[in-house]
Protein backbone atom coordinates (compact mmCIF):
# COMPACT_ATOMS: atom_id res chain seq x y z
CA UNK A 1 99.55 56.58 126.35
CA UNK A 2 100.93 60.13 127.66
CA UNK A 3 98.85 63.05 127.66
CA UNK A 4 100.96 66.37 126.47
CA UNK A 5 99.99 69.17 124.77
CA UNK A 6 102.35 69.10 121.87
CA UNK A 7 104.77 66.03 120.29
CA UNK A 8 106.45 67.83 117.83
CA UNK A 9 107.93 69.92 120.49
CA UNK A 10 110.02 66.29 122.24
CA UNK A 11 113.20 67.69 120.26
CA UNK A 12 113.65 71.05 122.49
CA UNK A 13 112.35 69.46 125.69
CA UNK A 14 115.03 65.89 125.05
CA UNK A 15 117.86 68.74 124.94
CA UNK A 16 116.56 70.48 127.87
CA UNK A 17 116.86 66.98 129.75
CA UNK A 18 119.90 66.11 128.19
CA UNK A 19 121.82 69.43 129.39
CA UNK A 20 120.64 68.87 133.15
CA UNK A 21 121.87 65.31 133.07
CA UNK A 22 125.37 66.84 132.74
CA UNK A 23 125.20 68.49 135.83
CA UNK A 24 123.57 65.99 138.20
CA UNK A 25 126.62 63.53 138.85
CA UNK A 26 124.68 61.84 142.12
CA UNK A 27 121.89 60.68 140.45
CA UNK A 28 124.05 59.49 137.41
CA UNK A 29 125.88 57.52 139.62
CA UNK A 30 122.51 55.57 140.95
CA UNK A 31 121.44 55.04 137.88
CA UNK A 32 124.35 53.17 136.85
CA UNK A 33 123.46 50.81 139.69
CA UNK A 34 120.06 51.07 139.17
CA UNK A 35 120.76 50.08 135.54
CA UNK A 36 122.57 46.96 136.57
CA UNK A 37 120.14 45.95 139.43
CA UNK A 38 116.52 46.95 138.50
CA UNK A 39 115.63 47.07 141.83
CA UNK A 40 112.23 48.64 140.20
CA UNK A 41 111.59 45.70 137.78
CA UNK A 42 107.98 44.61 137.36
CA UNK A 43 106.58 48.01 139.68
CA UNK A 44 104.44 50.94 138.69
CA UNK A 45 105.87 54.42 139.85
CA UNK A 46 103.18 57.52 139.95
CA UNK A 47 105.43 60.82 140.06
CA UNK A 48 103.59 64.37 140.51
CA UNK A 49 106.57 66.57 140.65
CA UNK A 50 106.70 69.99 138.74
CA UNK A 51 107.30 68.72 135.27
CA UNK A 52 110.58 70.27 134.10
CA UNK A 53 113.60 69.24 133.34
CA UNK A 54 115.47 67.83 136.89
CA UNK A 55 112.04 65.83 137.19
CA UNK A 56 112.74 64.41 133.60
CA UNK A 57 115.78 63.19 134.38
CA UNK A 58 114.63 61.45 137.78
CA UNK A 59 111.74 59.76 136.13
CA UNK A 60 114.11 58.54 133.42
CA UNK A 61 116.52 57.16 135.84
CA UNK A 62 113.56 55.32 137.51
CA UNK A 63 113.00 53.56 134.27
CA UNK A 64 116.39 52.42 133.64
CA UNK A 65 115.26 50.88 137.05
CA UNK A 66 112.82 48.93 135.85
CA UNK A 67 110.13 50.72 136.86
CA UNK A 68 107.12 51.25 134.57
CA UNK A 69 106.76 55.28 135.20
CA UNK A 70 103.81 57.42 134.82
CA UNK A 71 104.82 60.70 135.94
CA UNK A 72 102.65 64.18 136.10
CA UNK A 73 103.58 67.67 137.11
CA UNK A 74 101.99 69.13 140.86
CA UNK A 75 101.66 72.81 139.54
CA UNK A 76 99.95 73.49 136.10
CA UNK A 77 101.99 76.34 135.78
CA UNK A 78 105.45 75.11 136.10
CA UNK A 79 104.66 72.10 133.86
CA UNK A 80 107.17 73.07 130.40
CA UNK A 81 105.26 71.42 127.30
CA UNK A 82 108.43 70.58 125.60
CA UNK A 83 110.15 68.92 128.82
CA UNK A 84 106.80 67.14 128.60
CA UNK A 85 107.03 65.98 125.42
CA UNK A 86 110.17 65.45 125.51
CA UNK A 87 109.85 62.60 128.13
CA UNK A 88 107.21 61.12 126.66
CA UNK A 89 109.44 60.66 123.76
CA UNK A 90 111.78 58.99 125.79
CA UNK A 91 109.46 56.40 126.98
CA UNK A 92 108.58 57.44 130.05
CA UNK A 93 104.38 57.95 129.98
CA UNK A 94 103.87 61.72 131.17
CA UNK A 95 100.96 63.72 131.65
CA UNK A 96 101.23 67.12 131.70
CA UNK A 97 99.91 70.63 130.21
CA UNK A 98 100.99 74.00 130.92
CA UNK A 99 98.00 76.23 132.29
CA UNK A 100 95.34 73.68 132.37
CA UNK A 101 92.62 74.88 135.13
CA UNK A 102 92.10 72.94 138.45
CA UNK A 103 89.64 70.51 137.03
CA UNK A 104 92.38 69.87 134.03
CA UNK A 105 95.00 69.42 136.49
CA UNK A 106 93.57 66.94 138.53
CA UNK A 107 92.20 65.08 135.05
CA UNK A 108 95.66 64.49 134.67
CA UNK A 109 96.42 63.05 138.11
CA UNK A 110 93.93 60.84 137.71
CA UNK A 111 95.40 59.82 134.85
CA UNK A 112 98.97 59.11 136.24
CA UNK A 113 96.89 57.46 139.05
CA UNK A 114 94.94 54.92 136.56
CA UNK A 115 97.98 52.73 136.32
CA UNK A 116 96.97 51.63 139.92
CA UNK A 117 101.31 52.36 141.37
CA UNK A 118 102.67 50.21 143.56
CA UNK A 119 105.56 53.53 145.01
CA UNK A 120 104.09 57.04 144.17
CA UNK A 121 106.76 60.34 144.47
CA UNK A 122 104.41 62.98 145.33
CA UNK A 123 105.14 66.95 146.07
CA UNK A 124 102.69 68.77 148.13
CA UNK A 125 100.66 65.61 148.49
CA UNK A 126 98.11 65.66 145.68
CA UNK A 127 98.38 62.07 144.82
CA UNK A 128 97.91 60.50 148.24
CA UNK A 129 94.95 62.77 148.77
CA UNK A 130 93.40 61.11 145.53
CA UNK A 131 94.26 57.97 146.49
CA UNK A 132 93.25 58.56 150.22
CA UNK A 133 89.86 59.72 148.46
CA UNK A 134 87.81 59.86 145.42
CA UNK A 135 90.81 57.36 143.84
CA UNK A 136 90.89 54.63 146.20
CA UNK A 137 90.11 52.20 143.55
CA UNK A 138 93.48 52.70 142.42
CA UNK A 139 95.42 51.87 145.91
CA UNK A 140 95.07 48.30 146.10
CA UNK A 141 98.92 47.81 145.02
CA UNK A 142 100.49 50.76 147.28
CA UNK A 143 103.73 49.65 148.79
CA UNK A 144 104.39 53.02 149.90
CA UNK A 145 106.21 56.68 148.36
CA UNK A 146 107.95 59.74 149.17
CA UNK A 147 106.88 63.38 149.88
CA UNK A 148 109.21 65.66 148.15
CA UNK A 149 108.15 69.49 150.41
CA UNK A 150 106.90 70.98 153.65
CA UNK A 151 103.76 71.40 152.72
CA UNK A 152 103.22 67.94 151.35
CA UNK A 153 104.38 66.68 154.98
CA UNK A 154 101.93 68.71 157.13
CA UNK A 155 99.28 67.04 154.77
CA UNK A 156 100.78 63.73 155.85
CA UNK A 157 101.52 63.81 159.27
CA UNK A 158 97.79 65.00 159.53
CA UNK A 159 96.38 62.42 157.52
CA UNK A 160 98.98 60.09 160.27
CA UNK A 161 97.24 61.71 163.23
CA UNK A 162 93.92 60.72 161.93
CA UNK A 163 94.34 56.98 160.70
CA UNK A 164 93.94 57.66 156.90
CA UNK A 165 97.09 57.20 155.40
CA UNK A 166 96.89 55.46 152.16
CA UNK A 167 100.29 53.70 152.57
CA UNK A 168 104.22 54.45 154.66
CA UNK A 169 105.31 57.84 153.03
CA UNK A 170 108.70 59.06 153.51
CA UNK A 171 109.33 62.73 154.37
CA UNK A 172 112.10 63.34 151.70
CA UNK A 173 111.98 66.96 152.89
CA UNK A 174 113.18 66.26 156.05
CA UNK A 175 116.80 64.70 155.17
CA UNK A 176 119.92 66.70 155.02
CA UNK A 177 120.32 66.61 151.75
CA UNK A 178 117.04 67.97 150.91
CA UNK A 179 116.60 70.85 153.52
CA UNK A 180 119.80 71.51 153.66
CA UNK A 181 120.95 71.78 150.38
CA UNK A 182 117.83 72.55 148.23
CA UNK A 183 115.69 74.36 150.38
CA UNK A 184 118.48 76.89 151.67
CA UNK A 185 120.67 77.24 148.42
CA UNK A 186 118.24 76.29 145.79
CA UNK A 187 115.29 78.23 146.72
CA UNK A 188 117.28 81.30 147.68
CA UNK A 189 118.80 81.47 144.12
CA UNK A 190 116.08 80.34 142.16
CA UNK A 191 113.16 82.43 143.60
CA UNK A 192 115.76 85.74 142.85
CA UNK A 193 116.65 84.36 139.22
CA UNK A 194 112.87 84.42 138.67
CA UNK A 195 111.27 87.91 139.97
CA UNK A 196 114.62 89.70 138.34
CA UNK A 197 114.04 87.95 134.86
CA UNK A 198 110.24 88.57 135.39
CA UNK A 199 110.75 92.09 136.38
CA UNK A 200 114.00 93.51 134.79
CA UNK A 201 114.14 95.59 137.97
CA UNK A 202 117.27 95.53 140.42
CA UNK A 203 117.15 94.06 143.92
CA UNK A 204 119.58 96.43 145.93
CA UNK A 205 118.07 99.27 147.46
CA UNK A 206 114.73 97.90 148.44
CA UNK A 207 113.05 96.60 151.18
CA UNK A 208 112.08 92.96 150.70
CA UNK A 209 109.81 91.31 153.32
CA UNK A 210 110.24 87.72 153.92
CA UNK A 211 107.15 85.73 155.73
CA UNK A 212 108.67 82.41 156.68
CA UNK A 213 112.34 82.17 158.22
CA UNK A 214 112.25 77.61 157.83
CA UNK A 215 115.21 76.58 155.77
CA UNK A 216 113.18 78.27 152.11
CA UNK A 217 113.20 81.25 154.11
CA UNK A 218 116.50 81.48 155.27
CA UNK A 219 118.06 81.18 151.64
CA UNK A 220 115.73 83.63 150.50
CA UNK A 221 116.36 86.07 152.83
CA UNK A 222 120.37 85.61 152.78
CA UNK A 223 120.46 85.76 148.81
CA UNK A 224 118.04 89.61 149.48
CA UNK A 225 120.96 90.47 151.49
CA UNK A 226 124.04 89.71 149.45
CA UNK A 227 122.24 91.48 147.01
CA UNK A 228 121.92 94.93 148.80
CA UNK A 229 118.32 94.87 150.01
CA UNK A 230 117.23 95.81 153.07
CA UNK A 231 115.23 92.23 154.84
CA UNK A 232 112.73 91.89 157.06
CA UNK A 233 111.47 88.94 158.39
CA UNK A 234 108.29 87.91 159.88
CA UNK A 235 107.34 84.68 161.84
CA UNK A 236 105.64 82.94 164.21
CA UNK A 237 108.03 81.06 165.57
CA UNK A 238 110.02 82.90 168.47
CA UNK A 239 113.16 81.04 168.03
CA UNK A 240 113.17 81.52 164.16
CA UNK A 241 112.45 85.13 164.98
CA UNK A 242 115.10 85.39 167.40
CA UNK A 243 117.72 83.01 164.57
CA UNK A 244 116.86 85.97 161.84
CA UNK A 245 117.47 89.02 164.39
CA UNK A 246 120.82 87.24 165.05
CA UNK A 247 121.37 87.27 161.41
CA UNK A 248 120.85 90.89 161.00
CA UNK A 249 117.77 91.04 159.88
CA UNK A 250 114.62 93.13 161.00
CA UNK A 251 111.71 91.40 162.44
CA UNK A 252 108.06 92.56 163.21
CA UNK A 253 104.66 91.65 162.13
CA UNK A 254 103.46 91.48 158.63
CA UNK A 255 101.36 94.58 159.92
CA UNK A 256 104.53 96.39 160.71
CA UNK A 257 106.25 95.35 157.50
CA UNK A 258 103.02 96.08 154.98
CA UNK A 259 103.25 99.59 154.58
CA UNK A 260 107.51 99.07 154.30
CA UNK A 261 108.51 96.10 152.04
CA UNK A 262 108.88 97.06 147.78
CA UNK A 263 109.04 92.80 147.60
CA UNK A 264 107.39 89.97 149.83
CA UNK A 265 108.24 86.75 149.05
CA UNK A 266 106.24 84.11 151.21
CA UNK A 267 107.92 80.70 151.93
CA UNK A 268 106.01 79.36 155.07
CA UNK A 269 103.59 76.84 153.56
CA UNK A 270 100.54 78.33 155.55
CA UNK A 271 97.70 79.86 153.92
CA UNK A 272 96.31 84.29 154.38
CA UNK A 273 99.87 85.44 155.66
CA UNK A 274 99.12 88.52 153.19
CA UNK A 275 95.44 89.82 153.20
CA UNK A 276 93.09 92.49 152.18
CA UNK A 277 94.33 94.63 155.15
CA UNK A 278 97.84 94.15 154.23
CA UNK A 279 97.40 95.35 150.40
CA UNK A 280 95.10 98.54 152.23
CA UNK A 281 98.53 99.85 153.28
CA UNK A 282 101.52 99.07 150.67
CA UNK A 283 103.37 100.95 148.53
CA UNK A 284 102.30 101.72 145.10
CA UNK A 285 103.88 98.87 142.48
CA UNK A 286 104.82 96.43 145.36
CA UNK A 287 105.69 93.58 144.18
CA UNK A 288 103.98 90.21 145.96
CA UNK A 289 105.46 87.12 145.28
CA UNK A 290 105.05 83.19 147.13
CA UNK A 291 107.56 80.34 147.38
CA UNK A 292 105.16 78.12 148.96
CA UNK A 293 104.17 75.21 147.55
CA UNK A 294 100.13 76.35 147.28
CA UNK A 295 99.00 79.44 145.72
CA UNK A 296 97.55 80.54 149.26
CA UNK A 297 99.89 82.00 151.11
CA UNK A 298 98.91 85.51 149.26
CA UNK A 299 95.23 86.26 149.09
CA UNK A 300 94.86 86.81 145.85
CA UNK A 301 91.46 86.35 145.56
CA UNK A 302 90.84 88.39 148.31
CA UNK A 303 92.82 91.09 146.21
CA UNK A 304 91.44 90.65 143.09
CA UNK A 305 87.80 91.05 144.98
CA UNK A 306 89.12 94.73 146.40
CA UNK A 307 90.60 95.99 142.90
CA UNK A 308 88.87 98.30 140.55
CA UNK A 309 90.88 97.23 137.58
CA UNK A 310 93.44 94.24 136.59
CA UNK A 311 95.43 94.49 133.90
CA UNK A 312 98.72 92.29 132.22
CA UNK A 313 101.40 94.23 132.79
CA UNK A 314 104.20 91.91 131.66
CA UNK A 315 104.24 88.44 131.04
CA UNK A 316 103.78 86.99 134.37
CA UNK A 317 103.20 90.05 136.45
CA UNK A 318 98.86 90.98 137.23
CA UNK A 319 99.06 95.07 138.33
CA UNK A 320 95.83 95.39 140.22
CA UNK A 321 94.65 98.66 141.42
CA UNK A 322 93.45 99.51 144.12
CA UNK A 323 90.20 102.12 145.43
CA UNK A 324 93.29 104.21 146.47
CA UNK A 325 94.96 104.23 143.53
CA UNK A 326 97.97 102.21 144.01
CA UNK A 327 98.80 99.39 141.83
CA UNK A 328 99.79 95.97 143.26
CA UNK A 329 101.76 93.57 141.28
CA UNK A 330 101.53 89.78 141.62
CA UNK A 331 103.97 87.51 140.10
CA UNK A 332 103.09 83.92 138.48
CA UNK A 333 99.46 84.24 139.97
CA UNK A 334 100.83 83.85 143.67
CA UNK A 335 102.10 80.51 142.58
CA UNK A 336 105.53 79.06 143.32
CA UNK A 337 107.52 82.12 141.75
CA UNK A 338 110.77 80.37 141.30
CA UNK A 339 108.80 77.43 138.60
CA UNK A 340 105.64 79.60 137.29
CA UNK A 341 107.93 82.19 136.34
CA UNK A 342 111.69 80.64 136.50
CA UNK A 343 113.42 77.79 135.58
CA UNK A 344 113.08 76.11 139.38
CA UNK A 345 116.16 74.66 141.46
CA UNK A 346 119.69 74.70 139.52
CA UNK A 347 120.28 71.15 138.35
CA UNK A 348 123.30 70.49 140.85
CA UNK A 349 120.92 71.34 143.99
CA UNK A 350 118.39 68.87 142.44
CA UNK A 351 120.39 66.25 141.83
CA UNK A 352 120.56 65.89 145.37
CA UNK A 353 116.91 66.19 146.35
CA UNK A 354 116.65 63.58 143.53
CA UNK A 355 119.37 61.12 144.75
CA UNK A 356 117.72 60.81 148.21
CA UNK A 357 114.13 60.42 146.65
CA UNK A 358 115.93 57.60 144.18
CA UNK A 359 117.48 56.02 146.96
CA UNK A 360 114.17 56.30 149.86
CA UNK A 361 111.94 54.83 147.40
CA UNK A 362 113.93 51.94 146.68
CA UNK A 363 114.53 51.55 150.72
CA UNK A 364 110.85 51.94 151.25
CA UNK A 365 110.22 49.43 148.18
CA UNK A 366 112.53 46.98 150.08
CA UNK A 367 110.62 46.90 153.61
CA UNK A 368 108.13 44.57 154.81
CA UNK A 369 105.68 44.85 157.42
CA UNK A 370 105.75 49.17 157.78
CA UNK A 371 102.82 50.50 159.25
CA UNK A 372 101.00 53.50 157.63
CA UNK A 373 103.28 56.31 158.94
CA UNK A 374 105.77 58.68 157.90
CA UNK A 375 109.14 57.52 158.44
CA UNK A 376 112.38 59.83 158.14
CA UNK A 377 114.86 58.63 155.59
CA UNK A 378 117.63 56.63 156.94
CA UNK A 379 121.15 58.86 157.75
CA UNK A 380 122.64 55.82 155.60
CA UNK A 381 121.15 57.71 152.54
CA UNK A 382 122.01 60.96 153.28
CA UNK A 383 125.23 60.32 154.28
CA UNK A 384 125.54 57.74 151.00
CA UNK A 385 124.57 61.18 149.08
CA UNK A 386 126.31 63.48 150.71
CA UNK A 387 129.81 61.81 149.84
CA UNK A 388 128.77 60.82 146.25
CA UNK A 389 128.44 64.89 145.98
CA UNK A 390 131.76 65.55 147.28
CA UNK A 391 132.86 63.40 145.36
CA UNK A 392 131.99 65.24 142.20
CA UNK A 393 132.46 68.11 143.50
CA UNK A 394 136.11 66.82 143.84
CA UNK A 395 136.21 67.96 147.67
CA UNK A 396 137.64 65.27 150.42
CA UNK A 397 136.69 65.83 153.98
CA UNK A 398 138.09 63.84 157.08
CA UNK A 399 137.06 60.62 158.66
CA UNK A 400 137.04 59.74 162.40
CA UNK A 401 140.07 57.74 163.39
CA UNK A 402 138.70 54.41 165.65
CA UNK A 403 140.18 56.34 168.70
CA UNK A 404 138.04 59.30 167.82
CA UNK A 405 134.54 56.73 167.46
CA UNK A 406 135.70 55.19 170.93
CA UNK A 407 135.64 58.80 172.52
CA UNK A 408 132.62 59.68 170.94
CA UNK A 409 130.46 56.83 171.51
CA UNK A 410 131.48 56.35 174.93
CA UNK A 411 131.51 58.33 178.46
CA UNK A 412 135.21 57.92 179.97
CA UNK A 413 137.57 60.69 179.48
């Protein structure tokens, strides 16, 4: 039985699913085969994705795979009730409540974990912890699963390093298509779609301060640009540094750039890159915003614990003041911006990021004998995905004559 907060609200959340399905041509085109072949039949899936629409779709397409799904969001606040309830309309058994606290969100991945999976699809790596921990009961079928984000990753190739693996993950945020394609492109636009709906405020003419210059960062940062701010990156990673400088943007430390930026946007997946000292020296109504995946990267704690008042200033923006009088705002609690106050990745870049995690879990599904690691996805997939998208897109590109592969694969002249 799904958990959601409100059935009658399956109509709005089924058209919701319905209009992203028009615009994700890859992973129509697997579930056609998928629909044929049930390479899924007879297997449990556990998805904890953010529960909105593009997530919808790929747990539906699962099912027409013959997969019995059970799918949950991984952010309370980008979990959409009627997208929700809308799935679990469509058969698909979902778990998910907007806003539920920490202990409420990880009720209901317990929940989605009860069904004891055989493949789990996690992002930010919330299920494999549970079933790495306090859920092991429910691992005794693991085959193995996918890791959708950076974050997720780190948490894996740590848990690799130390022997404790639950199962073979594959880093899904590691292909082309993924980092490529949605972290760039889709981040970029989304995270801007989301703090100027949120704020109503225009973007050129004001410094923005990107922490994080990895693939999220990059699109972030470029989008700022086109859009007449003045960027500044900071990193820890000299090469990245030196890879923004060449792109015309200013880099220092997030020292430097505190007392400067009107917007930071975080996207590097660590946790304190903005701190109490930091917020000592901003501008009045800065605005501080993370793309992360974890609601770390900006110490909001740490500036809730310095302010003399916090008020609601509009939906999804927290002003806190500040002993010195200036007012901070905070968008979607330091939470992913782009899904706690936006509509996440444009359905076209998703379809992508869901076409390789389609097509790794089935790979995965059809291995014997892989150890406990984390294994890159095949270039067979990406490149599989990559044409399938041309292919909609109506684009041709060339192909290497056998002349060409000789020359290329070989070390005469």
């Amino acid at each position: 039985m799904s958990i959601v907060k409100d059935t009658s609200l399956a109509e709005s959340g089924r058209r919701k699913i319905d209009w992203v399905r028009s615009f994700m041509p890859a992973l129509s085109s697997i579930e056609a085969r998928f629909e044929r072949e049930k390479p899924f039949a007879g297997l449990r899936v556990a998805v904890s994705v953010h529960l909105e629409a593009k997530t919808a779709n790929l747990g539906y397409v699962l099912q027409k795979g013959g997969a019995d799904v059970y799918l949950t969001g991984s952010n309370p606040l980008s979990t959409q009730d009627d997208v929700a309830a809308g799935l679990a309309s469509m058969g698909v058994k979902t778990f998910g409540i907007h806003g539920v606290d920490g202990q409420g969100y990880e009720d209901l991945l317990i929940e989605t974990l009860k069904c004891h999976p055989h493949l789990v699809i996690d992002d930010g790596g919330d299920l494999i912890d549970l079933l790495g921990g306090k859920c092991a009961e429910y691992a005794g079928c693991l085959l193995g699963g996918c890791e959708e984000t950076t974050t997720g990753i780190l948490r894996l190739r740590a848990r690799e390093r130390e022997n404790i693996l639950p199962c073979p993950m594959m880093a899904v945020n590691d292909a082309k298509a993924k980092h490529y394609y949605d972290n760039k492109y889709g981040t970029g636009q989304s995270v801007w779609d989301a703090i100027m709906h949120t704020t109503n405020l225009v973007v050129a003419g004001k410094t923005v301060v990107v922490a994080g210059y990895g693939w999220c960062g990059k699109g972030v940062a470029m989008r700022a640009k086109g859009m007449g701010a003045d960027v500044i990156v900071t990193e820890i990673d000299p090469f990245k540094a030196l890879d923004a400088t060449m792109n015309g943007f200013r880099v220092m430390t997030m020292d430097e750039a505190a007392p400067l930026g009107d917007i930071f946007v975080t996207v590097t997946g660590c946790k304190g890159v903005i701190v109490p000292r930091h917020f000592e020296t901003m501008k009045d109504n800065a605005f501080l915003t993370n793309a992360g995946h974890f609601d770390c990267e900006v110490d909001v704690a740490g500036l809730a614990a310095m302010a003399v008042n916090k008020t609601l200033r509009r939906d999804n923006i927290e002003g806190y003041t500040l002993p010195n009088g200036k007012t901070l705002n905070v968008i979607g609690e330091g939470r992913l911006v782009n899904l706690a106050a936006g509509n996440g990745h444009p359905a076209e870049i998703m379809d992508m990021s869901f076409a390789v995690q389609a097509l790794a879990l089935e790979w995965i599904k059809n291995q014997s004998g892989l150890e406990k690691k984390v294994y890159n996805v095949p270039d067979s997939i990406d490149g599989e995905i990559g044409r399938v998208k041309l292919a909609a897109m109506g684009l041709e590109i060339d192909t290497l004559t056998p002349e060409q592969e000789a020359y290329l694969n070989g070390w005469k002249v």
